[in-house]
N, C-alpha and C. Protein backbone atom coordinates (compact mmCIF):
# COMPACT_ATOMS: atom_id res chain seq x y z
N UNK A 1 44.42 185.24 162.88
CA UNK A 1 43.50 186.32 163.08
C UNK A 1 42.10 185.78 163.38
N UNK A 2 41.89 184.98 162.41
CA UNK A 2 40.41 184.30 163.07
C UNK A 2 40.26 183.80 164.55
N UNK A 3 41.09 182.82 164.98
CA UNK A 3 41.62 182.36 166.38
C UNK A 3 41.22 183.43 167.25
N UNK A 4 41.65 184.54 166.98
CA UNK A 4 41.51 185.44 167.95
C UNK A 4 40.48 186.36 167.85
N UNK A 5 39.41 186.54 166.62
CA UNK A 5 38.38 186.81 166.36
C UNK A 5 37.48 185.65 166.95
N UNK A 6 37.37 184.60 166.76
CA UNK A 6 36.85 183.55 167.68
C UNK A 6 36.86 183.46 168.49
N UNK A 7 37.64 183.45 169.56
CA UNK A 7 38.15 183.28 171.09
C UNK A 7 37.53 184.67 171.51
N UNK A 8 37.81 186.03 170.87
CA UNK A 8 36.88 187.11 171.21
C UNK A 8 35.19 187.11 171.30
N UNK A 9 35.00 186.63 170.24
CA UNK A 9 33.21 186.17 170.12
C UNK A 9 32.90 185.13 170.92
N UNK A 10 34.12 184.28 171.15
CA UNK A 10 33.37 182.94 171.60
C UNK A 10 32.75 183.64 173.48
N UNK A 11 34.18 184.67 174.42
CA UNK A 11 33.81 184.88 175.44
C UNK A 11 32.97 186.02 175.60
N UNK A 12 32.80 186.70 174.12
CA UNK A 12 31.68 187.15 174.78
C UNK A 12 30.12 187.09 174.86
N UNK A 13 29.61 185.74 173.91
CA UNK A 13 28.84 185.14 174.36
C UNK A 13 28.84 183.96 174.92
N UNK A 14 29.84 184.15 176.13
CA UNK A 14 30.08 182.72 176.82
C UNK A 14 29.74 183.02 177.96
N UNK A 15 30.33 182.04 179.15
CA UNK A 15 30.61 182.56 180.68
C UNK A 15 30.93 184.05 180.86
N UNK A 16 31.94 184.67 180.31
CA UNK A 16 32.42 185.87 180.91
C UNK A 16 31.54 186.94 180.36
N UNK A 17 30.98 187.25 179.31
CA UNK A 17 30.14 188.19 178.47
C UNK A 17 28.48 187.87 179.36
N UNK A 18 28.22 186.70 179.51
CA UNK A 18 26.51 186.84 179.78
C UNK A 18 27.15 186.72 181.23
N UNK A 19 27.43 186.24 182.26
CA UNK A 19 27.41 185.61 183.70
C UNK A 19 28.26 187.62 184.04
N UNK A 20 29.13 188.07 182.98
CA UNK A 20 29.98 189.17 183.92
C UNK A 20 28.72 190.10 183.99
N UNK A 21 27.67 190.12 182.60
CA UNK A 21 26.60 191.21 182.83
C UNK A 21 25.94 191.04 183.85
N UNK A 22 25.49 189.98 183.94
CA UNK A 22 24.29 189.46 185.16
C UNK A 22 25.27 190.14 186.41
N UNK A 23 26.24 189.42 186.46
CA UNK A 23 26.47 189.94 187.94
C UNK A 23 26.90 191.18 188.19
N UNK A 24 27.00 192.15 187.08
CA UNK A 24 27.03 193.64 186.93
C UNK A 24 26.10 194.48 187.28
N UNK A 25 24.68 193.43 186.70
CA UNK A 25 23.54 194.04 186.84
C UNK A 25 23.32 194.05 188.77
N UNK A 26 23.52 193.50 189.55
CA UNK A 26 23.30 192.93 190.88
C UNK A 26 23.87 194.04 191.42
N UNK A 27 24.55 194.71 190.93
CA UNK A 27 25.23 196.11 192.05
C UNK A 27 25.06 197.29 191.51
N UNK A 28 25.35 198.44 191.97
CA UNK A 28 25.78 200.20 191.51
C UNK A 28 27.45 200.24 191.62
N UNK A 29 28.03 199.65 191.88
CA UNK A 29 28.94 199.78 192.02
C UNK A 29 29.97 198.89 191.08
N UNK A 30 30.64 200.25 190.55
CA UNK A 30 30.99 200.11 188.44
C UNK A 30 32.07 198.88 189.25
N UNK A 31 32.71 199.05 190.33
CA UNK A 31 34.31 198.51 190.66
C UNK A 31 33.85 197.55 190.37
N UNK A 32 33.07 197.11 192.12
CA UNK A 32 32.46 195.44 191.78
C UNK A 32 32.22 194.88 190.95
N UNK A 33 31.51 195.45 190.11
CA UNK A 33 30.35 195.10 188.86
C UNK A 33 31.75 194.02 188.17
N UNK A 34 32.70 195.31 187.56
CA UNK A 34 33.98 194.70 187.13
C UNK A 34 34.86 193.76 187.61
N UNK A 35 34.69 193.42 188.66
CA UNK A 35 35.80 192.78 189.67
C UNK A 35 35.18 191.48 189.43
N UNK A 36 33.93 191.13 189.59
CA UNK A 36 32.68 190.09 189.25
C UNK A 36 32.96 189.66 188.18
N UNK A 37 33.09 190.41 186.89
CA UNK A 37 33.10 190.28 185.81
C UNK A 37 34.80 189.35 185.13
N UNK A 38 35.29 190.32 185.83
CA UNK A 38 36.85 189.53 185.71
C UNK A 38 36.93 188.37 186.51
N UNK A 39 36.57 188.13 187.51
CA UNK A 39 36.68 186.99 187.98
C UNK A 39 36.03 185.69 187.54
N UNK A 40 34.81 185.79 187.29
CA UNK A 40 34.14 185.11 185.94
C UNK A 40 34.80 184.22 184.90
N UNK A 41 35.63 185.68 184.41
CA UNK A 41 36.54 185.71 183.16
C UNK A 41 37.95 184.45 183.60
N UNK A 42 38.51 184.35 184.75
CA UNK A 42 39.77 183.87 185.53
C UNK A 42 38.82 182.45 185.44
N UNK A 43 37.68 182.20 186.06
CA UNK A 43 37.41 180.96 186.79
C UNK A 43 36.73 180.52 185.67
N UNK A 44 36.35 180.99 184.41
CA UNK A 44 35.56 180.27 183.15
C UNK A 44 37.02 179.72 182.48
N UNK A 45 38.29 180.43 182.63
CA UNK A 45 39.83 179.40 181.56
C UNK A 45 39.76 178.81 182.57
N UNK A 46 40.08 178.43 183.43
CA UNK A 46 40.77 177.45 184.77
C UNK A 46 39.77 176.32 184.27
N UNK A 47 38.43 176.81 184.52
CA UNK A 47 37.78 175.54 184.09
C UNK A 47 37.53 174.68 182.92
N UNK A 48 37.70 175.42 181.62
CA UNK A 48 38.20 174.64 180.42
C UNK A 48 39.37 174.30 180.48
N UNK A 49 40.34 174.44 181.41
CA UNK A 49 41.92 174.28 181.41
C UNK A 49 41.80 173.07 182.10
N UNK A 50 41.03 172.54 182.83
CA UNK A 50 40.98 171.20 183.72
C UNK A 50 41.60 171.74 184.91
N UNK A 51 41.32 173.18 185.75
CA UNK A 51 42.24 173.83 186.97
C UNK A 51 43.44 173.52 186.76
N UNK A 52 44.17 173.59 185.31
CA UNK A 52 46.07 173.65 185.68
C UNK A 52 46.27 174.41 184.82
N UNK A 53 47.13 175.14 185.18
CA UNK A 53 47.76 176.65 184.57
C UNK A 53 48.80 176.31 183.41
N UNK A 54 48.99 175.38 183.60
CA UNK A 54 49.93 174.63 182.28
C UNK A 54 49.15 174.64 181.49
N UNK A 55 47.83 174.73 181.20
CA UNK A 55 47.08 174.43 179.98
C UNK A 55 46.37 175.84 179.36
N UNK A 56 46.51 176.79 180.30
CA UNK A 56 45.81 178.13 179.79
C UNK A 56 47.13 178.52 179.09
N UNK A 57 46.54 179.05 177.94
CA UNK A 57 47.17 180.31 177.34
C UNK A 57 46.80 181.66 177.80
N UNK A 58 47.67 182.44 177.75
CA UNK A 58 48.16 183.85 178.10
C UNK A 58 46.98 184.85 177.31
N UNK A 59 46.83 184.73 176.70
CA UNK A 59 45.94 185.79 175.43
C UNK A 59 44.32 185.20 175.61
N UNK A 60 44.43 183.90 175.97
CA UNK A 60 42.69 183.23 176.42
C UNK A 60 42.82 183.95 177.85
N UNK A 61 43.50 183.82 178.25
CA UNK A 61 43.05 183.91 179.89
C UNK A 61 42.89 185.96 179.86
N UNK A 62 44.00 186.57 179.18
CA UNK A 62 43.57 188.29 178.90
C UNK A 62 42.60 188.59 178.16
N UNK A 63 42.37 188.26 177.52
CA UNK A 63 40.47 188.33 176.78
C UNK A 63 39.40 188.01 177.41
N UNK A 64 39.47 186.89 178.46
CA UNK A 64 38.44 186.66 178.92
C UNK A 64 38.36 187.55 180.29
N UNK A 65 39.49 188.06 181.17
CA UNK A 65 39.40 188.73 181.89
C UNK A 65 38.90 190.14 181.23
N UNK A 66 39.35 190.58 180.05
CA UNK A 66 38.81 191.76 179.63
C UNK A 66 37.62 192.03 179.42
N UNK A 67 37.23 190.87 178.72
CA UNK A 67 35.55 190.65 178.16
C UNK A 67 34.77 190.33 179.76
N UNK A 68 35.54 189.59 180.90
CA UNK A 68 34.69 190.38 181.95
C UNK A 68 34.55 191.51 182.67
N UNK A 69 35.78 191.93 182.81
CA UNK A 69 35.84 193.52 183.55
C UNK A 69 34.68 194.37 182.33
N UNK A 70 34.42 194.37 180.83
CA UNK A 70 33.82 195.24 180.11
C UNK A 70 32.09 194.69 180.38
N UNK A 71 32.04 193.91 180.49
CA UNK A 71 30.64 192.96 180.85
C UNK A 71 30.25 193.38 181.83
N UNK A 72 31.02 193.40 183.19
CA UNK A 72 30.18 193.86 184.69
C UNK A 72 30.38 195.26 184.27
N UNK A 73 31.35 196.09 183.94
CA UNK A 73 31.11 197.49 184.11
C UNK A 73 29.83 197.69 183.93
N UNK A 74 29.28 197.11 182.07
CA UNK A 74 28.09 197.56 180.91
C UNK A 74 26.83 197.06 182.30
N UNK A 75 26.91 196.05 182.91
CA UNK A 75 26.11 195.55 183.56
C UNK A 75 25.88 196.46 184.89
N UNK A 76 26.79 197.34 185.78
CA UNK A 76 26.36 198.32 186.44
C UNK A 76 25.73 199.45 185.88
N UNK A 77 26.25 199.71 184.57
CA UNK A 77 26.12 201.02 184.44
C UNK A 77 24.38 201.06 183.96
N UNK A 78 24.03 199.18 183.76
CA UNK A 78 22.58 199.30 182.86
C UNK A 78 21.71 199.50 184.50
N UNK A 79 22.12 199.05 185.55
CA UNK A 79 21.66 199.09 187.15
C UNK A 79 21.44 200.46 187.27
N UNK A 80 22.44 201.21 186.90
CA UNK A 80 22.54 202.70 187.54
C UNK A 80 21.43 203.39 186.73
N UNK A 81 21.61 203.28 185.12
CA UNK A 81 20.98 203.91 184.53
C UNK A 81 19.30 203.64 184.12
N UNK A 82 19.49 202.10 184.46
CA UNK A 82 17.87 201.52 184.80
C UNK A 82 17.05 202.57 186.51
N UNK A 83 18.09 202.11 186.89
CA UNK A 83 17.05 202.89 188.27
C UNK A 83 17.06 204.51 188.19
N UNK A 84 17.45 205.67 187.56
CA UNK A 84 17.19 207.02 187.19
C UNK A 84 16.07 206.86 186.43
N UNK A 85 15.70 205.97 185.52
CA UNK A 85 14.44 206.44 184.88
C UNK A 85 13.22 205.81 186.05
């Protein structure tokens, strides 16, 4: 349980949590924002994995895609709702 309380905290103040906001913030558009964010999430395991898929786990690599798709969304929606006021 910790493992996975860790690995949760760790991405989301890692690559995928700060880099998916930033690049959330860069658009209006919630898709992108997310698509940015997940991809983030894909290319931050590959790169602790040494680029081989033999070395990612399944549950690192779905957390961190999650924790980016939720990162760029929060990060458009602060774009959208920054520029109305």
């Amino acid at each position: 349980m910790l493992e996975l309380l860790g690995t949760i905290g760790g991405n989301i103040i890692g690559l995928p949590g700060i880099l998916g906001l930033a690049l959330g913030m860069m658009t209006r558009r919630v898709w992108l924002g997310a698509l940015m964010g997940g991809l983030v999430g894909i290319v931050e395991t590959l790169l602790f994995a040494h680029w081989d898929f033999a070395n990612v786990a399944t549950i690192e690599l779905l957390i961190a895609v999650v924790v980016g798709l939720c990162a760029g969304t929060l990060g458009s929606a602060i774009r959208i709702k920054g520029a109305t006021v």
